[in-house]
N, C-alpha and C. Protein backbone atom coordinates (compact mmCIF):
# COMPACT_ATOMS: atom_id res chain seq x y z
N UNK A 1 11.51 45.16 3.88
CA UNK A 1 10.89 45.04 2.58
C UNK A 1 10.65 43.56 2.26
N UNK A 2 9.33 43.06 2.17
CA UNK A 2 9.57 41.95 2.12
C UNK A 2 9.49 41.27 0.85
N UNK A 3 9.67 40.06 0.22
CA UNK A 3 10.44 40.04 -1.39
C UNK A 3 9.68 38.57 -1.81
N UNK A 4 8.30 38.15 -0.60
CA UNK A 4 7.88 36.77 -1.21
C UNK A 4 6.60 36.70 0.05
N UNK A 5 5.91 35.40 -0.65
CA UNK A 5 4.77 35.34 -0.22
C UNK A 5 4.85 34.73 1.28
N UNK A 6 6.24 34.32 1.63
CA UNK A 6 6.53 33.85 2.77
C UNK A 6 7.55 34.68 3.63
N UNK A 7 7.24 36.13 3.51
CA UNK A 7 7.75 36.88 4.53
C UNK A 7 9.59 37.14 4.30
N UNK A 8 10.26 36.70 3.16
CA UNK A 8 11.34 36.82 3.05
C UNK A 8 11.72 38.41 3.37
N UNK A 9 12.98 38.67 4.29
CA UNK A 9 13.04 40.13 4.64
C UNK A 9 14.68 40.33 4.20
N UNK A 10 15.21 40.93 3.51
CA UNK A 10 16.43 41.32 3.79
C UNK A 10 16.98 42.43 5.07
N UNK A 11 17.74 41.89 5.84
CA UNK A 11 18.11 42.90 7.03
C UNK A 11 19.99 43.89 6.42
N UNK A 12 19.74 45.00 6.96
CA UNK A 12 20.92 45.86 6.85
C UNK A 12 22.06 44.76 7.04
N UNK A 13 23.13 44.62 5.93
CA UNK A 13 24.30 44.17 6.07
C UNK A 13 23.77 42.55 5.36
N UNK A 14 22.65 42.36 4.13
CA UNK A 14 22.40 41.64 3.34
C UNK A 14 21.78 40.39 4.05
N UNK A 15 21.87 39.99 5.09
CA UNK A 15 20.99 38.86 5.57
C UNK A 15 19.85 39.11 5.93
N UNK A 16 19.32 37.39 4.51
CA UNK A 16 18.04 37.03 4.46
C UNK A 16 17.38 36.49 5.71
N UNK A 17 16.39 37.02 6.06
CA UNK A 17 15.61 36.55 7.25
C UNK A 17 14.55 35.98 6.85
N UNK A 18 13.93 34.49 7.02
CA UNK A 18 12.16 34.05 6.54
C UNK A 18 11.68 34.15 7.78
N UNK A 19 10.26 35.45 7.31
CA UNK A 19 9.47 35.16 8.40
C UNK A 19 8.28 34.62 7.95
N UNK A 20 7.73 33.64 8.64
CA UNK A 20 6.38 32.79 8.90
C UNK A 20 5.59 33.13 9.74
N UNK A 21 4.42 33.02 9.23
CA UNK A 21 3.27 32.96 9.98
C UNK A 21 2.62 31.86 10.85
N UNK A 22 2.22 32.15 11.58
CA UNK A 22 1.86 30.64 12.63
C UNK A 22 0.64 29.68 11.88
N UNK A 23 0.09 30.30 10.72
CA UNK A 23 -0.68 29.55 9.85
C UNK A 23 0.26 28.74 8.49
N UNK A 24 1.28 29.47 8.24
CA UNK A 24 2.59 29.15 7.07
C UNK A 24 2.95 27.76 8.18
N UNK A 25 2.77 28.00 9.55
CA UNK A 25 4.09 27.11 9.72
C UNK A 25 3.11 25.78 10.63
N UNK A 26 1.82 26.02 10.46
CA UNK A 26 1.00 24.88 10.61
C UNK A 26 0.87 24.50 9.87
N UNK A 27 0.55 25.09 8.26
CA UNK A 27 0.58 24.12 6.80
C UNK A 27 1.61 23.67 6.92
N UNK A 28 2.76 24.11 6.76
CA UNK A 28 4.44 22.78 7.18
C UNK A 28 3.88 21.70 8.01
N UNK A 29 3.42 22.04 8.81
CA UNK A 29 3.48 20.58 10.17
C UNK A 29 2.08 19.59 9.60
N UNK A 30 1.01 20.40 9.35
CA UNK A 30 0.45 18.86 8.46
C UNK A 30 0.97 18.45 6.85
N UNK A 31 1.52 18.99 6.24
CA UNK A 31 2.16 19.26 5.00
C UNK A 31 3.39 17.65 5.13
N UNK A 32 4.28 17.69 6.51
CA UNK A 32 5.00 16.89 7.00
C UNK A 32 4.09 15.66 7.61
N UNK A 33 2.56 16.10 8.44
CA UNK A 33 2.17 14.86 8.70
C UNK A 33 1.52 14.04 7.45
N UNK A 34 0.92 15.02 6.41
CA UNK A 34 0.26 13.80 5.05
C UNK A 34 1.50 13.55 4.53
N UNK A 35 2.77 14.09 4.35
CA UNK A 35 3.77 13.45 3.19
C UNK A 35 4.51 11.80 4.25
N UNK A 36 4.28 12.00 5.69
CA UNK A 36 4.93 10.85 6.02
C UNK A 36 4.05 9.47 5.82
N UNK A 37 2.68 10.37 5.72
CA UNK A 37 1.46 9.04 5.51
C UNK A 37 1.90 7.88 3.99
N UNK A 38 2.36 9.26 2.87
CA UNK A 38 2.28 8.85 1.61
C UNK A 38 3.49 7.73 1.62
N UNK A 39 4.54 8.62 2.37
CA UNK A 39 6.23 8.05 2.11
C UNK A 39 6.03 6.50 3.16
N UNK A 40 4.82 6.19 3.97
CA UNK A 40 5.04 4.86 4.36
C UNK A 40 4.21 3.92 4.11
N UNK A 41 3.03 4.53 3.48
CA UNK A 41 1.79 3.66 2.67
C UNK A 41 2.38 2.48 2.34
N UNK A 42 3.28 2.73 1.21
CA UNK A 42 3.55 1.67 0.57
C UNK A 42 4.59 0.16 0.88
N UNK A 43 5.19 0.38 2.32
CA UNK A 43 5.73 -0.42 3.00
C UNK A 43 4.84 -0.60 3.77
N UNK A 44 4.03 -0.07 4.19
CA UNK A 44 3.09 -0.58 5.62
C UNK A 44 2.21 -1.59 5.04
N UNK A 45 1.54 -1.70 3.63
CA UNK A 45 1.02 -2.55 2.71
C UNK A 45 1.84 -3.75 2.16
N UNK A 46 3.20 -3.78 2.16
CA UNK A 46 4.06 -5.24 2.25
C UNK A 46 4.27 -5.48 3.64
N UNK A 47 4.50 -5.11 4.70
CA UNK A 47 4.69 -5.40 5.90
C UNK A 47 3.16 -6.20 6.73
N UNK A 48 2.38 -5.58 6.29
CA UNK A 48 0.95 -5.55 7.05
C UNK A 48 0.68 -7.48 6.60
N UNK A 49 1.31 -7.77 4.80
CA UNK A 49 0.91 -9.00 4.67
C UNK A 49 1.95 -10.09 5.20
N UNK A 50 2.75 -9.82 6.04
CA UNK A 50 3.88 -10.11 6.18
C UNK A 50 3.67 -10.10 8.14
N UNK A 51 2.75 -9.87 8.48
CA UNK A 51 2.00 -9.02 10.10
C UNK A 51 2.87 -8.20 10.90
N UNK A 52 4.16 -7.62 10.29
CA UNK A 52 5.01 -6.69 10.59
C UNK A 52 4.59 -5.32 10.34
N UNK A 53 4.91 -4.42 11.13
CA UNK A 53 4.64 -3.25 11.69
C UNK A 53 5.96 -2.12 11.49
N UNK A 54 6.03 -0.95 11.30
CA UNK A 54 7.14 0.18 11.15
C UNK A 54 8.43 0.10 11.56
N UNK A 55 8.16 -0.55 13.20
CA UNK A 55 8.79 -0.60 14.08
C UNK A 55 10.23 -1.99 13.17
N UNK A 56 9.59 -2.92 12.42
CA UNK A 56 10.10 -4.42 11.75
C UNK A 56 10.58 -3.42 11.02
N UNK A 57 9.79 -2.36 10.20
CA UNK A 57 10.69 -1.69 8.97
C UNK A 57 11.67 -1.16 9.11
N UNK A 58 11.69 -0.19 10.66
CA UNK A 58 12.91 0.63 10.77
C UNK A 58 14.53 -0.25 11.13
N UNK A 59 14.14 -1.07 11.98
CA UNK A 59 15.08 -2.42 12.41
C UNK A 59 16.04 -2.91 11.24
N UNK A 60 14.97 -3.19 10.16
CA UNK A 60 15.76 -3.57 8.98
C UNK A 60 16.32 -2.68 8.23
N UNK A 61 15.93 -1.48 8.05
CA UNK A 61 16.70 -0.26 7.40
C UNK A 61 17.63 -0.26 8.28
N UNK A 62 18.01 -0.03 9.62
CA UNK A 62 19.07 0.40 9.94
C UNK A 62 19.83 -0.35 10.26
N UNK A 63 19.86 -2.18 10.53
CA UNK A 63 20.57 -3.34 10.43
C UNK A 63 21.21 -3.34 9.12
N UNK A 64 20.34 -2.91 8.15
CA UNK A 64 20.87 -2.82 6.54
C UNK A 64 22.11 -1.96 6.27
N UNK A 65 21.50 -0.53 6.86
CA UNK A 65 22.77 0.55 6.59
C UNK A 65 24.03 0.21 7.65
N UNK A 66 23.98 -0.62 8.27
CA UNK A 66 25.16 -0.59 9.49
C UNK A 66 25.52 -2.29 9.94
N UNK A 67 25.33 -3.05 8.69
CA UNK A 67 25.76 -4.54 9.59
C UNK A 67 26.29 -4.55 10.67
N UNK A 68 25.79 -5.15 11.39
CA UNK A 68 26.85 -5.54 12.61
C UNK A 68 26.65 -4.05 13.89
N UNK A 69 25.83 -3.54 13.34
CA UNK A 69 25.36 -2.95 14.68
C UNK A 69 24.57 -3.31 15.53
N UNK A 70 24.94 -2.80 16.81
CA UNK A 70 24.91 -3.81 17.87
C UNK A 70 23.39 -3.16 18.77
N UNK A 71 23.05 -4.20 19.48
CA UNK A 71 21.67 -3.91 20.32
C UNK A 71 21.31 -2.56 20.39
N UNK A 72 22.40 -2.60 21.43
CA UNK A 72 22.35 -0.70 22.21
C UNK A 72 22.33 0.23 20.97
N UNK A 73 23.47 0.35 19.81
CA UNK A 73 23.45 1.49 18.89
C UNK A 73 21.77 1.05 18.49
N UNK A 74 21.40 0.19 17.91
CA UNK A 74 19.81 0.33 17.52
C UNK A 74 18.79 0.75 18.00
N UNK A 75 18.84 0.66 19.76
CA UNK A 75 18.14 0.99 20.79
C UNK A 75 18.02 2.62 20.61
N UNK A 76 19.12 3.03 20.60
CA UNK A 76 19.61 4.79 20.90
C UNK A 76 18.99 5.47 19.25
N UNK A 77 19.16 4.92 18.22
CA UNK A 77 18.40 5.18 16.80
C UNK A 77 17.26 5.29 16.77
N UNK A 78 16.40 4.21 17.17
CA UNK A 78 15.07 3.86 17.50
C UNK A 78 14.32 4.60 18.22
N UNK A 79 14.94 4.38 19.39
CA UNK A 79 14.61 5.65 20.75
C UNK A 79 13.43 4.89 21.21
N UNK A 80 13.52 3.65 20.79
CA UNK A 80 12.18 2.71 21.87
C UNK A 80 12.64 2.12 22.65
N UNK A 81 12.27 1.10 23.69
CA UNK A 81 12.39 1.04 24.79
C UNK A 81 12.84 -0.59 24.57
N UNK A 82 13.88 -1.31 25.51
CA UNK A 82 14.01 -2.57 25.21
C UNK A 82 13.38 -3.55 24.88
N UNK A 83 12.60 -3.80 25.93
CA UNK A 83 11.29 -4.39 25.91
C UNK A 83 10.45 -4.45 24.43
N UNK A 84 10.34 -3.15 23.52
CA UNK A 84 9.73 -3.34 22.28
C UNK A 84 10.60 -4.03 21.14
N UNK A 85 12.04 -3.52 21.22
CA UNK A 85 12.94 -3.55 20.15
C UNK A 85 13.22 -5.10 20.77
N UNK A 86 13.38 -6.06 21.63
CA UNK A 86 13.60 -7.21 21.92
C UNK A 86 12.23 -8.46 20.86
N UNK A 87 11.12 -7.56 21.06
CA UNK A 87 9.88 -7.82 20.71
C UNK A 87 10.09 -8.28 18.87
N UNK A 88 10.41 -6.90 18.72
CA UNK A 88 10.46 -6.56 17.47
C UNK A 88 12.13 -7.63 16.42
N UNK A 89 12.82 -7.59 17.33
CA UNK A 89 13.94 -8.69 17.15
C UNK A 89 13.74 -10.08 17.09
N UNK A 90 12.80 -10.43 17.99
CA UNK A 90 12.44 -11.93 18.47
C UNK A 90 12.28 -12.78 17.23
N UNK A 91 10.93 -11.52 16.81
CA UNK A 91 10.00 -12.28 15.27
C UNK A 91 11.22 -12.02 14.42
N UNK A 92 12.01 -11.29 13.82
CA UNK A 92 12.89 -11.03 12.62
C UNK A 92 13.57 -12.06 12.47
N UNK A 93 14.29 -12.69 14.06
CA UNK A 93 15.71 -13.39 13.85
C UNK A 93 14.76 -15.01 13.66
N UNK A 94 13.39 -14.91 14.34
CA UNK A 94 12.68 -16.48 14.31
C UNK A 94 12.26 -17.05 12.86
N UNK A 95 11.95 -15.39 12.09
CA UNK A 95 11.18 -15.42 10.62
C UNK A 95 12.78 -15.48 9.72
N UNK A 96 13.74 -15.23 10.07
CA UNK A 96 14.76 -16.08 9.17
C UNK A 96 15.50 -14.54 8.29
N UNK A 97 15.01 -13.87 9.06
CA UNK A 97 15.68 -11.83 8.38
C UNK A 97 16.61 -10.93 8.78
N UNK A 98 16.70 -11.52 10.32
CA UNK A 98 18.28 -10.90 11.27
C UNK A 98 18.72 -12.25 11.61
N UNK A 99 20.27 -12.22 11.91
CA UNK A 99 20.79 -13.03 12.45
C UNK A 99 21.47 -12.35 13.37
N UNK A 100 21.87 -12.72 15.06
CA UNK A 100 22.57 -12.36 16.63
C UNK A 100 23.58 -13.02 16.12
N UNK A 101 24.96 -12.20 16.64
CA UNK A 101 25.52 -13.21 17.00
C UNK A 101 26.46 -12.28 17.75
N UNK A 102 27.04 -12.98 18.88
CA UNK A 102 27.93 -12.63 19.93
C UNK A 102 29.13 -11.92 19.57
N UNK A 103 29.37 -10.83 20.32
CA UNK A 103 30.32 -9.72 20.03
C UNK A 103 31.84 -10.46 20.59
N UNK A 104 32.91 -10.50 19.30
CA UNK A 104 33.98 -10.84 19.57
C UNK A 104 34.50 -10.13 20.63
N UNK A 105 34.88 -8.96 20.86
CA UNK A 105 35.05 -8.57 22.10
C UNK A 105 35.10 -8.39 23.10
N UNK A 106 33.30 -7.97 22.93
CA UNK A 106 32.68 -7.99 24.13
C UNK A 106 31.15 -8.94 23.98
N UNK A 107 31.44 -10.04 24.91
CA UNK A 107 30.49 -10.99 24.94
C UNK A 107 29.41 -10.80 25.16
N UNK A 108 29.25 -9.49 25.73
CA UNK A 108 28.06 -9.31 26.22
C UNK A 108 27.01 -8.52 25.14
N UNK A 109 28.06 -8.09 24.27
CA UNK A 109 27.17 -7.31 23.17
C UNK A 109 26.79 -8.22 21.97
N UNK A 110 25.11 -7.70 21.38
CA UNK A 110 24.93 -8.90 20.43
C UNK A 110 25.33 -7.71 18.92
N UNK A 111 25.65 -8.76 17.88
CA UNK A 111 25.66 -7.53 16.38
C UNK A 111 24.93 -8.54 15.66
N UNK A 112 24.07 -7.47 15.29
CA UNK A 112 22.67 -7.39 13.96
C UNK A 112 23.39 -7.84 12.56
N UNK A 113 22.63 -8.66 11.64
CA UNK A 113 22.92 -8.61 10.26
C UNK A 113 21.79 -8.92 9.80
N UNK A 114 21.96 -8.63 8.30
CA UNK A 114 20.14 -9.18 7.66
C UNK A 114 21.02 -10.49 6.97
N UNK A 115 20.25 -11.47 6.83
CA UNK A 115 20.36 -12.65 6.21
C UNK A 115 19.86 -12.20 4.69
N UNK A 116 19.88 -13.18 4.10
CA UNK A 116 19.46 -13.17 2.43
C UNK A 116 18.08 -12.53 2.14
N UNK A 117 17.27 -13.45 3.46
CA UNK A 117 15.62 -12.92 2.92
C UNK A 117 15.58 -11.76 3.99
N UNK A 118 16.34 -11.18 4.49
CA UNK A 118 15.54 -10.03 5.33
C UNK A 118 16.49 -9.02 4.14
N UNK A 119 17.36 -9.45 3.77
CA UNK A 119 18.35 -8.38 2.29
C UNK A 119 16.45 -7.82 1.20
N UNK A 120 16.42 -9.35 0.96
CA UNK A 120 15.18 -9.00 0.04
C UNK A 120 14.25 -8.04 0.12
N UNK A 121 13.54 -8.83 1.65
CA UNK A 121 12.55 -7.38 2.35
C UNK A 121 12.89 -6.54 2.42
N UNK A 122 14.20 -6.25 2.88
CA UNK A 122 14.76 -4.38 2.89
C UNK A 122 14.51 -4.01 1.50
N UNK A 123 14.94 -4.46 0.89
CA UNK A 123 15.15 -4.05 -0.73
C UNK A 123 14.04 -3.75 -1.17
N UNK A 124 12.66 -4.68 -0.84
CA UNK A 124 11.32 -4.38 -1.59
C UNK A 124 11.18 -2.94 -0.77
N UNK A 125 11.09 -2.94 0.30
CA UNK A 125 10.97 -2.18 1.14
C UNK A 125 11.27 -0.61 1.54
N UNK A 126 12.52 -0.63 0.67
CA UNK A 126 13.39 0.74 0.03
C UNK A 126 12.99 1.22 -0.95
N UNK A 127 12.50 0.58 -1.67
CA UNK A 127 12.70 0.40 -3.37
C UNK A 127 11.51 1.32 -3.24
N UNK A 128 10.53 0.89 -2.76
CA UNK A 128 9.08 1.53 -2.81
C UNK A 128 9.10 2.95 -2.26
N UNK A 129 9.91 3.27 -1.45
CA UNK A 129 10.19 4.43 -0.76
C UNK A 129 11.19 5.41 -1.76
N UNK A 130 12.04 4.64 -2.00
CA UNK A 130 13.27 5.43 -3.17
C UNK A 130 12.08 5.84 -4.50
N UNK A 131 11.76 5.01 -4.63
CA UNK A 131 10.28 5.53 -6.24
C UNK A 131 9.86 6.80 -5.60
N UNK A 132 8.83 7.04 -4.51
CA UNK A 132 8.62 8.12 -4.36
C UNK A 132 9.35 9.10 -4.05
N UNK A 133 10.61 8.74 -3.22
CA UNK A 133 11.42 9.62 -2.63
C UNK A 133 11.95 10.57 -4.66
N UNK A 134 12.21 9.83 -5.10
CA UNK A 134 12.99 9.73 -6.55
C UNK A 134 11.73 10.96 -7.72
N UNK A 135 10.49 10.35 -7.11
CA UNK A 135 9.52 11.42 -8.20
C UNK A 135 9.31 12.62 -7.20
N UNK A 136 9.43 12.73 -6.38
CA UNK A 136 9.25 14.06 -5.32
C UNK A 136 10.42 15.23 -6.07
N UNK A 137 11.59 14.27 -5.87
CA UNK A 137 12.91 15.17 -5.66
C UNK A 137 12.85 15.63 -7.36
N UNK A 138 12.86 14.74 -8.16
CA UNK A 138 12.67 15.33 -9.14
C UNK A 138 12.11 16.18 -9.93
N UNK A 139 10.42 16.16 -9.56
CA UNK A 139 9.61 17.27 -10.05
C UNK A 139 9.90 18.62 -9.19
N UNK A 140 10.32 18.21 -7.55
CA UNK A 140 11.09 19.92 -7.00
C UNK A 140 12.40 20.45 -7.59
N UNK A 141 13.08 19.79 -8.02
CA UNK A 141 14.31 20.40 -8.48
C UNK A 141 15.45 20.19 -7.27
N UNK A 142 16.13 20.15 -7.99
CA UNK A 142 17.96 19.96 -7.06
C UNK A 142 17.72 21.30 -5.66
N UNK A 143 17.58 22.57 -6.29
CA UNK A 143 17.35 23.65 -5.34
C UNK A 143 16.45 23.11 -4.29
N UNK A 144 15.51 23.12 -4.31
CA UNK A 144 14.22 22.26 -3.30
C UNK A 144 14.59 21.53 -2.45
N UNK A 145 15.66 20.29 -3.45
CA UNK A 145 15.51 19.21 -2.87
C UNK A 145 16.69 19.38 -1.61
N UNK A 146 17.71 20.59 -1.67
CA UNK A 146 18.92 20.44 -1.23
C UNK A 146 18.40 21.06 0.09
N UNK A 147 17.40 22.44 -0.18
CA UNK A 147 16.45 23.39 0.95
C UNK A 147 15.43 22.03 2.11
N UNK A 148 15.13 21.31 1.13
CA UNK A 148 14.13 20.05 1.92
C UNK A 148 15.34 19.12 2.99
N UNK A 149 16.30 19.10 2.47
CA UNK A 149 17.38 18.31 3.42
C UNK A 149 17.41 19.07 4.99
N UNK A 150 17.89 20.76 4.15
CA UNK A 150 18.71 21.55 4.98
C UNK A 150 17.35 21.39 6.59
N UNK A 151 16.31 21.64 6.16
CA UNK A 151 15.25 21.71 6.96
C UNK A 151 15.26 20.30 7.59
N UNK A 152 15.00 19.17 7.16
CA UNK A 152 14.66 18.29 7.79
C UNK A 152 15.91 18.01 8.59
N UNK A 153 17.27 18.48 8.38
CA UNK A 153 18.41 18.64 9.38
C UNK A 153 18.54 19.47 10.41
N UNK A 154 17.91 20.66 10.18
CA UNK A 154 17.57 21.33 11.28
C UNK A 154 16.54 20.87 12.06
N UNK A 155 15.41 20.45 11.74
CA UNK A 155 14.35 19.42 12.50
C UNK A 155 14.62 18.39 13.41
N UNK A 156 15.92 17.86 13.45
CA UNK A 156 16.26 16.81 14.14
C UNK A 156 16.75 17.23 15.53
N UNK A 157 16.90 16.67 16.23
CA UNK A 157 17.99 17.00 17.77
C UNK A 157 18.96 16.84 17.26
N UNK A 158 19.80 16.98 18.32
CA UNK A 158 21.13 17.15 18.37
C UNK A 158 21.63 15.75 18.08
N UNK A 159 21.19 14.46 19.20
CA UNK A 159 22.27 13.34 19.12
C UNK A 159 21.48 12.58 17.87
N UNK A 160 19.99 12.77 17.52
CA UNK A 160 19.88 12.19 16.05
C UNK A 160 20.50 12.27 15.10
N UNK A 161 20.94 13.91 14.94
CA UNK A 161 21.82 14.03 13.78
C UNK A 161 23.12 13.97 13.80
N UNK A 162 23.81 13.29 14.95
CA UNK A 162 25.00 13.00 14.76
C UNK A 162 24.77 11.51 14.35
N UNK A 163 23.88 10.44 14.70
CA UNK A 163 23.23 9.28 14.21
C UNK A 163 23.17 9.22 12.50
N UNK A 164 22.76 10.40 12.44
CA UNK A 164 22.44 10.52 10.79
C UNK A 164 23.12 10.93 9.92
N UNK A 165 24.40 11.83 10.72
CA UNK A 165 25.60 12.29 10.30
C UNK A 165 26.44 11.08 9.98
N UNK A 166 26.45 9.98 10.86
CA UNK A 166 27.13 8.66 11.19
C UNK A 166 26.39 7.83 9.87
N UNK A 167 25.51 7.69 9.50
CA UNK A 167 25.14 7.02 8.36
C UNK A 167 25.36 7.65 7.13
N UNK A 168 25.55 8.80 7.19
CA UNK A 168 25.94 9.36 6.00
C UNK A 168 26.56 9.45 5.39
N UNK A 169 27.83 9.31 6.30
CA UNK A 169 29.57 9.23 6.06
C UNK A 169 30.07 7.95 6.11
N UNK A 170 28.44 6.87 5.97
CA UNK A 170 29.13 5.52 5.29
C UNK A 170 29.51 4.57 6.72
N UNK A 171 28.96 5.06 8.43
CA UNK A 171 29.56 4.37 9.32
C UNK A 171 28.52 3.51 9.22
């Protein structure tokens, strides 16, 4: 019996089943490709005057959430290839926004920090993203917004979301 315009079914012994249609679940997938357009517009427009690229944005979000994380953990987050993220490091630490510095331990490892002005850029940089993130969640409601998580957690792989699990819980 189904109970919504998206195939909701209750099965014997009370579990809800959603079924989708392969047209329901292509509106999701461009639905996800225009909302990522919207959610990075507005950093790609401070970055662009700045001649930094996504790749500069993500670096600094996740140097931000994790001081002192080191090459490799950024590498494995990123999921780009040395060669780019070295690229992408070169200009940050030359433009005065990350600072290297040698792993007490282990010498061979470098750990990430943002300096004052790469603090700033993150900040403009968030800020613009948290506004929209902030009028989305609000006009959907807490319910929505908690269903929009659950999904985009299931969307992930496996070792991303232990990555994301790891930022969540403050590592």
């Amino acid at each position: 019996m189904a109970e919504s315009g998206l195939g909701s079914q209750t099965r014997p012994g009370g579990e809800n089943l959603l079924f989708l249609t392969d047209d329901q679940l292509r509106r999701g997938i461009e639905a996800m490709f225009f909302a990522y357009r919207g959610f990075t517009a507005d950093p790609d427009r401070i970055l662009s005057e700045k001649s930094y690229g996504r790749a500069h944005h993500r670096a600094l979000h996740f140097v931000h959430r994790s001081p002192g994380t080191t090459v490799n953990n950024l590498l494995d987050i990123l999921g780009v290839t040395k060669q780019s993220l070295n690229r992408v490091l070169r200009a940050l630490i030359e433009d005065g926004l990350v600072e290297s510095k040698v792993g007490v331990k282990d010498r061979r490892e470098r750990h990430l920090f943002l300096t004052e002005a790469g603090r700033e850029l993150e900040k403009v940089l968030s800020e613009a993203q948290r506004k929209r993130m902030r009028a989305a969640y609000r006009e959907a409601g807490p319910e929505a917004v908690a269903g929009f998580r659950r999904v985009l957690q299931q969307i992930m792989d496996p070792e991303m979301r232990k990555h994301f699990d790891q930022l969540k819980d403050g590592m």
